[in-house]
Protein backbone atom coordinates (compact mmCIF):
# COMPACT_ATOMS: atom_id res chain seq x y z
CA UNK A 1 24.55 6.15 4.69
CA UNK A 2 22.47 6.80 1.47
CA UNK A 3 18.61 5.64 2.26
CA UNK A 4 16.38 4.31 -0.41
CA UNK A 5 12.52 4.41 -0.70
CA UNK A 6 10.90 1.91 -2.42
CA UNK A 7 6.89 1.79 -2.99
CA UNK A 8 5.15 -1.44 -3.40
CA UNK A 9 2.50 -3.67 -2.06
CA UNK A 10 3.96 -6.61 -1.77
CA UNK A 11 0.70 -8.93 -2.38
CA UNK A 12 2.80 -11.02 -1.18
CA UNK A 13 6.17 -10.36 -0.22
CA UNK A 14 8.26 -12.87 -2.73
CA UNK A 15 11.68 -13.83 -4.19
CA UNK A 16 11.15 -10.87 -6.94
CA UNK A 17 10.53 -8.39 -4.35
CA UNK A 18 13.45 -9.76 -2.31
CA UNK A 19 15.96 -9.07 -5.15
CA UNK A 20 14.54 -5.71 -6.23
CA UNK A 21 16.29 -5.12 -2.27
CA UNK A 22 19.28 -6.67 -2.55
CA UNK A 23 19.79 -4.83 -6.36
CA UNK A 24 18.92 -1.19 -4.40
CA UNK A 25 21.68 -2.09 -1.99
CA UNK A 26 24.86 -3.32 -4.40
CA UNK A 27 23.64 -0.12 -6.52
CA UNK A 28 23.73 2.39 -3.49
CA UNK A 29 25.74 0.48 -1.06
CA UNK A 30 25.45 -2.40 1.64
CA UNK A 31 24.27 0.14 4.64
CA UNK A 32 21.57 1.80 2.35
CA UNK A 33 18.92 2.27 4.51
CA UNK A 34 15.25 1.52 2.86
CA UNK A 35 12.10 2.79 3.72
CA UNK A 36 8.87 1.07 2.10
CA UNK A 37 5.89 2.80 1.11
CA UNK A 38 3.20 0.05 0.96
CA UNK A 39 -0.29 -0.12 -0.01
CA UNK A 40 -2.83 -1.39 2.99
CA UNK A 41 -5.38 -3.78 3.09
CA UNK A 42 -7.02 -2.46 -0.34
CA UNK A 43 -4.89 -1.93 -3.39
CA UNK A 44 -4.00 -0.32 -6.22
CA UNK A 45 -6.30 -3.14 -8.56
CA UNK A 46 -9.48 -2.44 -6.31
CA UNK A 47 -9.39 -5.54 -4.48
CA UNK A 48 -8.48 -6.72 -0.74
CA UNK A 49 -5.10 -7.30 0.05
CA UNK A 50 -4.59 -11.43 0.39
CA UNK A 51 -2.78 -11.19 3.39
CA UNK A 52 -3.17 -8.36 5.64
CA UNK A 53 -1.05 -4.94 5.70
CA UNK A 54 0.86 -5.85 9.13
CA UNK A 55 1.70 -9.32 7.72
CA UNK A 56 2.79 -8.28 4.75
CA UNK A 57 4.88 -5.45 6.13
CA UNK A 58 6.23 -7.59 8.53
CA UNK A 59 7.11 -10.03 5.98
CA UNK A 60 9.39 -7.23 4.13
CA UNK A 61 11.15 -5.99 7.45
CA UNK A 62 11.96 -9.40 7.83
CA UNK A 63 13.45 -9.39 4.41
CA UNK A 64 15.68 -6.68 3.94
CA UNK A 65 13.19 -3.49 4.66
CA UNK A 66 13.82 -1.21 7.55
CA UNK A 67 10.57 0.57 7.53
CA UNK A 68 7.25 0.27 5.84
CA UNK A 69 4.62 3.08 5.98
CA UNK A 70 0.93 2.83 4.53
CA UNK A 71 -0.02 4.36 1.90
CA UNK A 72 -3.61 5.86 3.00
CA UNK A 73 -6.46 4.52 0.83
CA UNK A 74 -7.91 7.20 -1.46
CA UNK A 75 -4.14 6.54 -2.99
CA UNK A 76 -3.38 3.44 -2.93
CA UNK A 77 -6.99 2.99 -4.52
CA UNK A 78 -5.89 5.55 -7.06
CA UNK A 79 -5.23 5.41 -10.59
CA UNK A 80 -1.27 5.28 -11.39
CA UNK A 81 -0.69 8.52 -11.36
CA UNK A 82 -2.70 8.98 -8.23
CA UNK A 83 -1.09 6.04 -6.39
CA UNK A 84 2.69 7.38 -7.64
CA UNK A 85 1.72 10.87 -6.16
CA UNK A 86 0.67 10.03 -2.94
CA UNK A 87 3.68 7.48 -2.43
CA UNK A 88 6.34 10.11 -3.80
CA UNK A 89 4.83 12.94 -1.77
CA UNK A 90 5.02 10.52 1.51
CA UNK A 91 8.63 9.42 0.91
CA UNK A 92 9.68 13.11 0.23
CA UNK A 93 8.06 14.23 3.43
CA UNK A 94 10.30 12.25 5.48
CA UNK A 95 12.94 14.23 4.52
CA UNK A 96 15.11 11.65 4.79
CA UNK A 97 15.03 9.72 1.18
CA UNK A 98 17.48 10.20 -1.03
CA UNK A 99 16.72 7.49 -4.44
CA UNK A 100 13.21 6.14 -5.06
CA UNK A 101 14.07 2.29 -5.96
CA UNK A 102 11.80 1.12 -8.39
CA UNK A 103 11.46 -2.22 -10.87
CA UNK A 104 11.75 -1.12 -14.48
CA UNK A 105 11.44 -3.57 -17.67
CA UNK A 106 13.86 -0.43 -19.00
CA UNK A 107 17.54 -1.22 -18.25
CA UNK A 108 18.27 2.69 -18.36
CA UNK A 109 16.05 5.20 -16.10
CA UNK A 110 16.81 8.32 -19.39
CA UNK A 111 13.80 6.75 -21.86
CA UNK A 112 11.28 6.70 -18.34
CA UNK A 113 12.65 10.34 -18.02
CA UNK A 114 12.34 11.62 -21.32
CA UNK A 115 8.75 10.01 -21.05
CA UNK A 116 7.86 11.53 -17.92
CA UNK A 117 9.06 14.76 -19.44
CA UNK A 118 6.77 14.92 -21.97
CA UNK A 119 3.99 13.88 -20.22
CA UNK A 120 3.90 16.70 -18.02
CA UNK A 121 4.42 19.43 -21.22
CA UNK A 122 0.87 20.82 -21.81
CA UNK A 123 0.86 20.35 -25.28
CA UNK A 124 0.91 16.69 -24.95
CA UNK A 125 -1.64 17.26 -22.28
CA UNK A 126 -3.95 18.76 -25.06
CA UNK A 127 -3.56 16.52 -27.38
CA UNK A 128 -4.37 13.21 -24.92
CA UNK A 129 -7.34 15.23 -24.08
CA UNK A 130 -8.46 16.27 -27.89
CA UNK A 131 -8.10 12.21 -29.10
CA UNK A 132 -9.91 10.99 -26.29
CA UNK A 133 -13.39 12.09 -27.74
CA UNK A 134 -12.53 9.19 -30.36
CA UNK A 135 -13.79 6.82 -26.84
CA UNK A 136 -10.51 4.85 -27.44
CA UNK A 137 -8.80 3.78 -23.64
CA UNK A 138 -6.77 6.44 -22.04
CA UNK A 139 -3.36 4.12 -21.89
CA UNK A 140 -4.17 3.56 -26.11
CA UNK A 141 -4.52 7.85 -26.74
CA UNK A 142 -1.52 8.43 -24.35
CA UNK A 143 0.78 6.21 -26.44
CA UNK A 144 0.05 7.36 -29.95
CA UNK A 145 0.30 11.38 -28.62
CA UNK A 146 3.59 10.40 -26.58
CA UNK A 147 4.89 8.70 -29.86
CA UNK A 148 4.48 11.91 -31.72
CA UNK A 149 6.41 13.79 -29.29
CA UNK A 150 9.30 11.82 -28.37
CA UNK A 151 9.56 8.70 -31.13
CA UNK A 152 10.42 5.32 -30.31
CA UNK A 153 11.35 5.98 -26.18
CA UNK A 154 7.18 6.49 -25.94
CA UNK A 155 7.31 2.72 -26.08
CA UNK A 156 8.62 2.24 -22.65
CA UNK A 157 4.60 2.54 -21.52
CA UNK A 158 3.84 -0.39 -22.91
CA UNK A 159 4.59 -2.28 -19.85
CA UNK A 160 3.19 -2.05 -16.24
CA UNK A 161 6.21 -2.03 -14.39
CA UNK A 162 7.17 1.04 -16.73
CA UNK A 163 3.79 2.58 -16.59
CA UNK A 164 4.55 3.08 -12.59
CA UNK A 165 8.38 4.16 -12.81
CA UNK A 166 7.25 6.71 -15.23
CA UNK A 167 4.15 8.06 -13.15
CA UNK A 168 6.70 7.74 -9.96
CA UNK A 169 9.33 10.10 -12.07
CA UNK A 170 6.81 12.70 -13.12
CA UNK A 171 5.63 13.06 -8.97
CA UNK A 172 9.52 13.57 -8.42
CA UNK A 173 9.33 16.84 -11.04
CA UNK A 174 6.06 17.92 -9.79
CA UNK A 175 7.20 17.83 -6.05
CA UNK A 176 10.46 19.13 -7.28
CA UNK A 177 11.94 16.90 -5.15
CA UNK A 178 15.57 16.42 -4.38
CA UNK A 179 14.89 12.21 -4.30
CA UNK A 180 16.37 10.98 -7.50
CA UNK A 181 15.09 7.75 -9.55
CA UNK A 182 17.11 4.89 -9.28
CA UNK A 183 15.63 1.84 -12.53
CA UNK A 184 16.56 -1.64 -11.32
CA UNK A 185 15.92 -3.78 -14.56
CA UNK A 186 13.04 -6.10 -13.47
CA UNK A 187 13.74 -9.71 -13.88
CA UNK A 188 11.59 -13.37 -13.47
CA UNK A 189 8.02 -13.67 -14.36
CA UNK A 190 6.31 -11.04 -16.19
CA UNK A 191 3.62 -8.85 -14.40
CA UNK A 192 0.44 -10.52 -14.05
CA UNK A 193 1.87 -13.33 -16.29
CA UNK A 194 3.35 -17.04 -15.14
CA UNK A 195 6.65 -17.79 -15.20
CA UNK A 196 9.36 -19.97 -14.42
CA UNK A 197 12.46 -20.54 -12.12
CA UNK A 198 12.51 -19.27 -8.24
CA UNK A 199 11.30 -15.63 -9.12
CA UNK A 200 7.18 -15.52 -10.16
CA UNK A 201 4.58 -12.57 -9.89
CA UNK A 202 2.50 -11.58 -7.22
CA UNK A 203 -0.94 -12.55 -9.37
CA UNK A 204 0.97 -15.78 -9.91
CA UNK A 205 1.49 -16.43 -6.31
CA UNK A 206 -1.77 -15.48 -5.34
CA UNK A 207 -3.53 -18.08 -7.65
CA UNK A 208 -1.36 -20.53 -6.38
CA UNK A 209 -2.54 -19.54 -3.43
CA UNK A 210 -6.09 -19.78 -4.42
CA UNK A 211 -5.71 -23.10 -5.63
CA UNK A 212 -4.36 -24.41 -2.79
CA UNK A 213 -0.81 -25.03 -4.40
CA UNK A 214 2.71 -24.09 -2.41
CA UNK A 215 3.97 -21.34 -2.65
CA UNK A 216 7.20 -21.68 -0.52
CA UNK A 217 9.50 -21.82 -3.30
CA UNK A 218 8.89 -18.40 -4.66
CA UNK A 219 9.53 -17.05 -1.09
CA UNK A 220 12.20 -15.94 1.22
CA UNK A 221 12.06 -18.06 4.13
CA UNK A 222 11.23 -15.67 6.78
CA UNK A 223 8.18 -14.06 4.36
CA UNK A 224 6.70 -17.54 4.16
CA UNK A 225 7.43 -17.73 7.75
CA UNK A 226 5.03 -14.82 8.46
CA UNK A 227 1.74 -15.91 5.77
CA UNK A 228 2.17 -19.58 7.57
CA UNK A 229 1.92 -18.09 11.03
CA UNK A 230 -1.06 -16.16 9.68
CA UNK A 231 -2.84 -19.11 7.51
CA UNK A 232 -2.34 -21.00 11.29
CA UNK A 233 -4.16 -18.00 13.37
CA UNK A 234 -7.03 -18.10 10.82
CA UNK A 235 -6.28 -14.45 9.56
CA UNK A 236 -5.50 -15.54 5.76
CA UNK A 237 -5.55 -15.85 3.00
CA UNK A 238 -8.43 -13.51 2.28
CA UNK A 239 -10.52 -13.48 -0.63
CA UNK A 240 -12.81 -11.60 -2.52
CA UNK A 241 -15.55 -13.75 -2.29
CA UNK A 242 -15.57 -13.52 1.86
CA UNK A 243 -16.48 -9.49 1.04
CA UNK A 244 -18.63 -10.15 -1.94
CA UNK A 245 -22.20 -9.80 0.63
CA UNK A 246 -21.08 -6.49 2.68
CA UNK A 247 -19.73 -4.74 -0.45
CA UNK A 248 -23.24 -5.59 -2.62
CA UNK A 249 -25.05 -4.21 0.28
CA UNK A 250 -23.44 -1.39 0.80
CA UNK A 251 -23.42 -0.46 -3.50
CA UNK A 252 -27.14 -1.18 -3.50
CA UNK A 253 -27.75 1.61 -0.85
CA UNK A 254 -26.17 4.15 -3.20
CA UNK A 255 -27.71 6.70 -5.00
CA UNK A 256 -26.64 8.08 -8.56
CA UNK A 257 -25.22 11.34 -6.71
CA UNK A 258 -23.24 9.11 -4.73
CA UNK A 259 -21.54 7.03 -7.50
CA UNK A 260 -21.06 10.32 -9.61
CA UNK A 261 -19.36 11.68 -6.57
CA UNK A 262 -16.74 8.86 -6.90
CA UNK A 263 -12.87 9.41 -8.05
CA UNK A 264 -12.77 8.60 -12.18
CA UNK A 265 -16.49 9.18 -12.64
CA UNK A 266 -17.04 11.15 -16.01
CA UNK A 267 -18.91 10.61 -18.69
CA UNK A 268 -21.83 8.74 -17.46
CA UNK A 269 -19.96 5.87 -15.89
CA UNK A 270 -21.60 7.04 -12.74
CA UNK A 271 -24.94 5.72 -14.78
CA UNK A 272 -23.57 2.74 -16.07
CA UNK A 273 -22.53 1.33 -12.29
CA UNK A 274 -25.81 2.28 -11.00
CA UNK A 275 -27.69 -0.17 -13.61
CA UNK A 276 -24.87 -2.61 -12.96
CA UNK A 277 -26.34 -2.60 -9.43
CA UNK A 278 -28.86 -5.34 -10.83
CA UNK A 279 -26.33 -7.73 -10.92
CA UNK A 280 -26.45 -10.97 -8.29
CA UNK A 281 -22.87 -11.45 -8.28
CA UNK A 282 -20.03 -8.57 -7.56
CA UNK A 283 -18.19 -10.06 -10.81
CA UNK A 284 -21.70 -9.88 -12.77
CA UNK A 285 -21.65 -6.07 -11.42
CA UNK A 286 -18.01 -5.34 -12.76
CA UNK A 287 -18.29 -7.08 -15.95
CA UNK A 288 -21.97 -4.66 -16.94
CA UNK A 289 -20.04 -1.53 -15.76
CA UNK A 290 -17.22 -2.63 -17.74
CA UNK A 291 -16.91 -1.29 -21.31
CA UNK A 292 -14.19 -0.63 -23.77
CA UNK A 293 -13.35 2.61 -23.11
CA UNK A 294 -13.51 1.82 -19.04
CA UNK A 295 -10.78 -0.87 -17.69
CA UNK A 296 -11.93 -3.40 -15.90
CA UNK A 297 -9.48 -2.24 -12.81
CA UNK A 298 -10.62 1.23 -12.79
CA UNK A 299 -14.25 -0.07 -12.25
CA UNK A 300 -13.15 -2.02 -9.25
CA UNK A 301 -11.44 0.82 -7.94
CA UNK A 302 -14.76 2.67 -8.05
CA UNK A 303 -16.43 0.13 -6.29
CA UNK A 304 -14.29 -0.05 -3.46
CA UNK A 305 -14.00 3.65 -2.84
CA UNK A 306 -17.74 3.52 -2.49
CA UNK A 307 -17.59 0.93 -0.17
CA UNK A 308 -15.10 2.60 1.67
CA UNK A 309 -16.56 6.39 1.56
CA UNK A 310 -13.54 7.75 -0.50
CA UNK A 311 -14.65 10.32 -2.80
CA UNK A 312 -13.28 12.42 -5.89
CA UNK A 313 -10.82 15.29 -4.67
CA UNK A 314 -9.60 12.97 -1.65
CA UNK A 315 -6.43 11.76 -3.22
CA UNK A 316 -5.81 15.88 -4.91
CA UNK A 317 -3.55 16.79 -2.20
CA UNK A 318 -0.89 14.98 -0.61
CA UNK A 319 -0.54 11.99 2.32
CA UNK A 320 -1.05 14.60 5.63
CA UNK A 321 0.14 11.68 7.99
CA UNK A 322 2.30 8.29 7.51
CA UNK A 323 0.99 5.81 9.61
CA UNK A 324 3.92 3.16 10.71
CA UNK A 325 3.77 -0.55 9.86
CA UNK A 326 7.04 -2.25 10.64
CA UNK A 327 10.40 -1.19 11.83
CA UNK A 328 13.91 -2.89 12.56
CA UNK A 329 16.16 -1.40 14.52
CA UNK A 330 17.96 0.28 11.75
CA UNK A 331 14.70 1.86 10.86
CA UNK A 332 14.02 3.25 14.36
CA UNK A 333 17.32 5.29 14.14
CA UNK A 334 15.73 6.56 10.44
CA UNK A 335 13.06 7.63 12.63
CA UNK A 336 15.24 9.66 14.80
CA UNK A 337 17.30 11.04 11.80
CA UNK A 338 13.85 12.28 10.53
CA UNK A 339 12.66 13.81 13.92
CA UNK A 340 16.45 15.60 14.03
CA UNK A 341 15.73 17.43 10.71
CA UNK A 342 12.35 18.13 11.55
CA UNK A 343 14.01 20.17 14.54
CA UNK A 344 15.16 22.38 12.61
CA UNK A 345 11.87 23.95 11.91
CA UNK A 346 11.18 22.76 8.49
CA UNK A 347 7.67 22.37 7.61
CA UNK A 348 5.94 18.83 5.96
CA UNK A 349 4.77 15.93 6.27
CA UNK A 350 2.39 15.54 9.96
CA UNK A 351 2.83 19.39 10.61
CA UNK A 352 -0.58 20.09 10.88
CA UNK A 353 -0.48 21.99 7.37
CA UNK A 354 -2.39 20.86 4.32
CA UNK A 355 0.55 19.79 1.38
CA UNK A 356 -0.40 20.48 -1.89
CA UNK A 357 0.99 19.44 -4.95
CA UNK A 358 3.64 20.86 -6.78
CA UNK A 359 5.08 22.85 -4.00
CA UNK A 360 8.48 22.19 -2.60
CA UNK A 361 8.33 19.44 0.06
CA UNK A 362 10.19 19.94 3.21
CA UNK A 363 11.57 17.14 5.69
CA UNK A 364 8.89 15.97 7.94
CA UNK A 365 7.95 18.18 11.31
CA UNK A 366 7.95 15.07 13.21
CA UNK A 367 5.03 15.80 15.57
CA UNK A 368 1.41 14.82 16.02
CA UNK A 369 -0.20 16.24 13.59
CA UNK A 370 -3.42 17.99 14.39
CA UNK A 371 -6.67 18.99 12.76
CA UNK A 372 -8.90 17.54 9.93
CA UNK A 373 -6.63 15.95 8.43
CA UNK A 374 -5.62 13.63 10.86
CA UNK A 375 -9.03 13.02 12.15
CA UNK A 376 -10.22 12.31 8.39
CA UNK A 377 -7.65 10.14 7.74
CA UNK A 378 -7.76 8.22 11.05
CA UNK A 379 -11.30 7.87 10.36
CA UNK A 380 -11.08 6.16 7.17
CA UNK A 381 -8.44 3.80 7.80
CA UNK A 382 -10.77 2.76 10.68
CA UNK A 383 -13.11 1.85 7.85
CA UNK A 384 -11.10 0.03 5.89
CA UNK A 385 -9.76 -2.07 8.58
CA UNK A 386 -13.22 -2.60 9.88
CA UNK A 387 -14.54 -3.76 6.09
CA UNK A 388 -11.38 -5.72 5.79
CA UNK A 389 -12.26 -7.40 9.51
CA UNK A 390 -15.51 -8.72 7.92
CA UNK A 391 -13.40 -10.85 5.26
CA UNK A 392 -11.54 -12.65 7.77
CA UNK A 393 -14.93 -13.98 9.87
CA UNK A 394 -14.70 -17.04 7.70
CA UNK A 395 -11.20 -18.11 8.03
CA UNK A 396 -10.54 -21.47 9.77
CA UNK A 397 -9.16 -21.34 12.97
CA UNK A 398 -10.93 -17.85 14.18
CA UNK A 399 -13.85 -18.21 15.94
CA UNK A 400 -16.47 -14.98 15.39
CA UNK A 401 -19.74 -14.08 17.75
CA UNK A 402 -21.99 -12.22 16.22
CA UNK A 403 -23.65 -9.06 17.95
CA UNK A 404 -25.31 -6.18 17.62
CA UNK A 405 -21.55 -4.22 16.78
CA UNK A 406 -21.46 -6.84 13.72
CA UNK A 407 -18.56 -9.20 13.88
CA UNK A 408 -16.31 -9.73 16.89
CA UNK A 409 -12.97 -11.56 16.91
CA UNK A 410 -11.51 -13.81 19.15
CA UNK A 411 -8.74 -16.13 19.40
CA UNK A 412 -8.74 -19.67 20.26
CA UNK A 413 -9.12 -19.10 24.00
CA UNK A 414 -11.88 -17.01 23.57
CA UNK A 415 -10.55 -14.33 24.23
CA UNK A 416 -11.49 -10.68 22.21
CA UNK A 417 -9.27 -9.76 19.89
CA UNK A 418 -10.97 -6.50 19.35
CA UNK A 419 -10.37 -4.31 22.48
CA UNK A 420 -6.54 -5.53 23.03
CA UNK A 421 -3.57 -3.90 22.58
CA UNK A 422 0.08 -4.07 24.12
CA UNK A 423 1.37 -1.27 26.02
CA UNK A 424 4.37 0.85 25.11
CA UNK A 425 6.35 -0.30 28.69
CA UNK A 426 6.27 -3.98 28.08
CA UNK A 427 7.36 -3.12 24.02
CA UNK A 428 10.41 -0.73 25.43
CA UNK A 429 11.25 -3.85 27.67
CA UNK A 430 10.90 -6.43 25.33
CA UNK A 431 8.38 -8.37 27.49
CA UNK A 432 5.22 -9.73 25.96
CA UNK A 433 2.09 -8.60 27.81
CA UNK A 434 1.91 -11.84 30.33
CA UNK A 435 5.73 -10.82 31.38
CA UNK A 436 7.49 -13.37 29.09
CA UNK A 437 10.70 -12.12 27.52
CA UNK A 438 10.43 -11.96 23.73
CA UNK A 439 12.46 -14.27 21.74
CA UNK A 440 15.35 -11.86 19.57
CA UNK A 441 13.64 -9.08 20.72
CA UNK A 442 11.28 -9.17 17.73
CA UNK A 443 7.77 -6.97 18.43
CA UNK A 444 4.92 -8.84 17.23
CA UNK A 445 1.44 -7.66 18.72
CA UNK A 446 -1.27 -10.11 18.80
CA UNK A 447 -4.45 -10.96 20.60
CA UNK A 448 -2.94 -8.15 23.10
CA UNK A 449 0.44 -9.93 23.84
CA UNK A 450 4.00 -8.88 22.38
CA UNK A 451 5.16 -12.27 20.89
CA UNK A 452 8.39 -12.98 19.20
CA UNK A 453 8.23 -15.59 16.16
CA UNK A 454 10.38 -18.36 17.51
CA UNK A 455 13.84 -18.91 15.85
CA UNK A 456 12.30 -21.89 13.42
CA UNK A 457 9.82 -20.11 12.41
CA UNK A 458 11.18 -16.44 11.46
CA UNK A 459 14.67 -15.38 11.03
CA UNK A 460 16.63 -12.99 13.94
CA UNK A 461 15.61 -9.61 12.88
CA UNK A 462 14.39 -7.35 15.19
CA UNK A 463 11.12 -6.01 13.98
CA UNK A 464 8.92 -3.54 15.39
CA UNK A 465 5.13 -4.37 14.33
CA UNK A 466 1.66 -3.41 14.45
CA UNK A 467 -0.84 -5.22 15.84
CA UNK A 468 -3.51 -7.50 14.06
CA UNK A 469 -6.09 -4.36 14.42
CA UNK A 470 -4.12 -1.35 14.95
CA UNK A 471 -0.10 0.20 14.58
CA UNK A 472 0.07 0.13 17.99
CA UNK A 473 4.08 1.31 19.33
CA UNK A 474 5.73 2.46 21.99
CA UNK A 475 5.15 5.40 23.33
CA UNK A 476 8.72 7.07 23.12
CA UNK A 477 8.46 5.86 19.38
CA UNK A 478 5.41 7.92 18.66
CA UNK A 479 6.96 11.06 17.88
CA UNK A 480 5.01 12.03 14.22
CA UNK A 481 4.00 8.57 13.17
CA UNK A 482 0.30 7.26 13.48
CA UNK A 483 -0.93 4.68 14.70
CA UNK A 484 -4.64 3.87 15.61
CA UNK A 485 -5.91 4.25 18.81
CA UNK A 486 -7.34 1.66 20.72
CA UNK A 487 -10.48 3.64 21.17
CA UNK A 488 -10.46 3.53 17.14
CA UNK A 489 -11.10 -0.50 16.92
């Protein structure tokens, strides 16, 4: 069986997203296996996440994916490249990967190599750096310089989708990594454009969303299933405008040393957000940081890694845990195939080593890791779950008490959704946490109970997911991956 890893964030999980599956599978074959690499609450364009990371990792192991992993914050809140490192080095780690599955607007994956290629040759290196002192944009210098190198294929990074595949390739050389690219030629709706027909974008489907408009038809049933279940429990959509108070407050307590500590901040932008800080409005604050030399998207990733703590050098290294999402039960024997290599005595991924880049990766060591680097990183996704709480305090349909910890959840019994979590025994049995037998043996943690999504609502796949708080699992399916403690919430 050849297995497939595929990294997305699925903001949501829709029709496009669906196929880009189904394409992996009649390229590779019917039993590919496919293992997701997914941003978490906070993505790549420095915003929240609409829906939250469980429900939208749920959503794709209902739909064809047989695990999703995070990707930890200081990469999915990356730049490109950034985000394509940390992804690449995660799926490598596992040891188990074989293609990285991506969308391409280029039918053929030779241009993105050639590309990719040059990119990494220090002369072109010297030369992006030497015409950037013009203060043109980065992606306008990298162009021009690639053109002179390599002719007419230098166009294929005029497009987003192509942007990624070739930042995704170039991770693949650095890592020298035995995963090989697999292009599957992207089809419906542009990116970040509307369309037409069954297949639309993510930014498409999220100001539907916003609007209040339905979205069903640009979904696979049992996604849609999921984001209705959640719209119904009051944990989505979110928006940006439910974080706009705690994010202000926390950007007005900065100093300049602490926004010139940020990732991307050079050349007095670190000056330029701290005056911004005058602004009444979050959008007033992006738009007076904003500049033509300085995307728009890289200032809101700047402002959400200072929310969030995450400073320059964070994201240098590589992912030194994978923290599990959602499994089916094809993806739990993945897991075993991993922990079988790792027996071997081949160091990686959760070993308790620091990974580097552009050292050979190694399958995973699929243990607990230990040290810093697990603490760290257990310590910031703690914080972005707890910032992303705060956005869902509004939502109808979940009630909030305020106290001196800040916002509580509960349910609609009352009952805290904070401090509950389903044990490992009832999730080996299949038993939700009042004794009930699941329905199709789906694990669904919520509010401290292992529910199944009934037949009507969600299709028959067996899924293995993390609670509304934490990735809580069973303990004999703990071996390497991470999940938060319940201490942690």
């Amino acid at each position: 069986m050849k297995i497939a890893g595929i990294v997305a964030e699925y903001n949501p999980f829709h029709n496009g997203h669906e196929a880009h599956i189904e394409a992996t599978r009649a390229a590779l074959g019917a039993d590919t296996g496919i293992i997701c690499c997914m941003s978490g609450d906070f993505v790549q364009r420095g915003e929240a996440a609409q829906w939250s990371k469980f429900a939208r990792a749920e959503a794709a192991a209902r739909c064809g994916a047989d695990l999703v992993f995070e990707l930890p914050a200081p990469w999915s809140l990356s730049s490109a490249e950034g985000f394509a490192r940390g992804a690449v080095g995660l799926l490598d780690a596992l040891g188990v990967v074989d293609y990285l599955s991506f969308g391409s607007e280029s039918k053929s994956v030779e241009p993105l190599e050639r590309a990719a290629e040059a990119l990494l040759d220090p002369a072109v290196d010297a030369a992006i750096k030497a015409e950037l002192a013009t203060g043109e944009s980065y992606a306008a210098v990298r162009e021009r310089v690639l053109e002179r190198f390599i002719g007419p294929d230098a166009r294929v990074i005029e497009t987003p989708n192509n942007i990624l595949a070739v930042e995704y390739i170039k991770a693949l050389y650095e890592e020298r990594s035995r995963i090989r690219p697999l292009a599957v030629e992207r089809t419906g709706a542009d990116h970040d454009r509307p369309g037409t027909g069954r297949i639309r974008s993510a930014a498409e489907i999220r100001t539907l969303t916003a609007a209040g408009k339905p979205i069903a038809p640009f979904m696979p049933r049992a996604a849609n299933a999921v984001l209705e279940r959640e719209r119904q429990q009051g944990r989505g959509p979110v928006f940006m405008r439910s974080l706009e108070s705690a994010l202000l407050s926390r950007l007005r307590m900065l100093t300049l040393a602490d926004f010139a500590a940020l990732p991307d901040a050079s050349e007095g932008l670190e000056n330029r957000l701290l005056a911004a800080m005058e602004e009444p409005t979050l959008d007033g604050v992006l738009a007076a940081a904003k500049s033509k030399r300085y995307a728009l998207s890289r200032i809101r990733r700047m402002t959400m890694c200072a929310c969030l703590g995450i400073r320059e050098g964070m994201a240098e290294e590589l992912p030194p845990y994978a923290r599990l999402l959602a499994a089916t039960e094809r993806g739990r024997a993945l897991l075993r195939q991993a922990r079988d290599k790792s027996a071997a005595g081949a160091d990686g991924l959760l070993s308790g080593e620091k990974r580097k880049p552009g050292g050979r990766t190694h399958p995973a060591r699929v243990s607990q890791a230990g040290g810093n680097c697990l603490h760290s990183g257990k310590t910031r996704e703690k914080q972005c779950d707890r910032l992303y709480s705060l956005s869902e305090a509004h939502l109808p349909g979940r009630k909030t008490r305020q106290g001196f910890g800040g916002a509580a959840s509960f349910d609609e019994s009352g009952r805290s959704c904070e401090q509950d979590y389903a044990g490992g025994k009832h999730a080996r049995e299949g038993i939700s946490g009042d004794g009930e037998q699941t329905a199709h043996g789906v694990f669904s943690a919520r509010n401290g109970r292992r529910r199944a999504a009934r037949g009507t609502e969600c299709d028959n796949t067996p899924v293995l997911c993390g609670t509304h708080r934490q990735a809580r699992v069973p303990d004999h399916f703990n071996a390497g991956i991470e999940p938060a403690d319940p201490e942690d919430v």
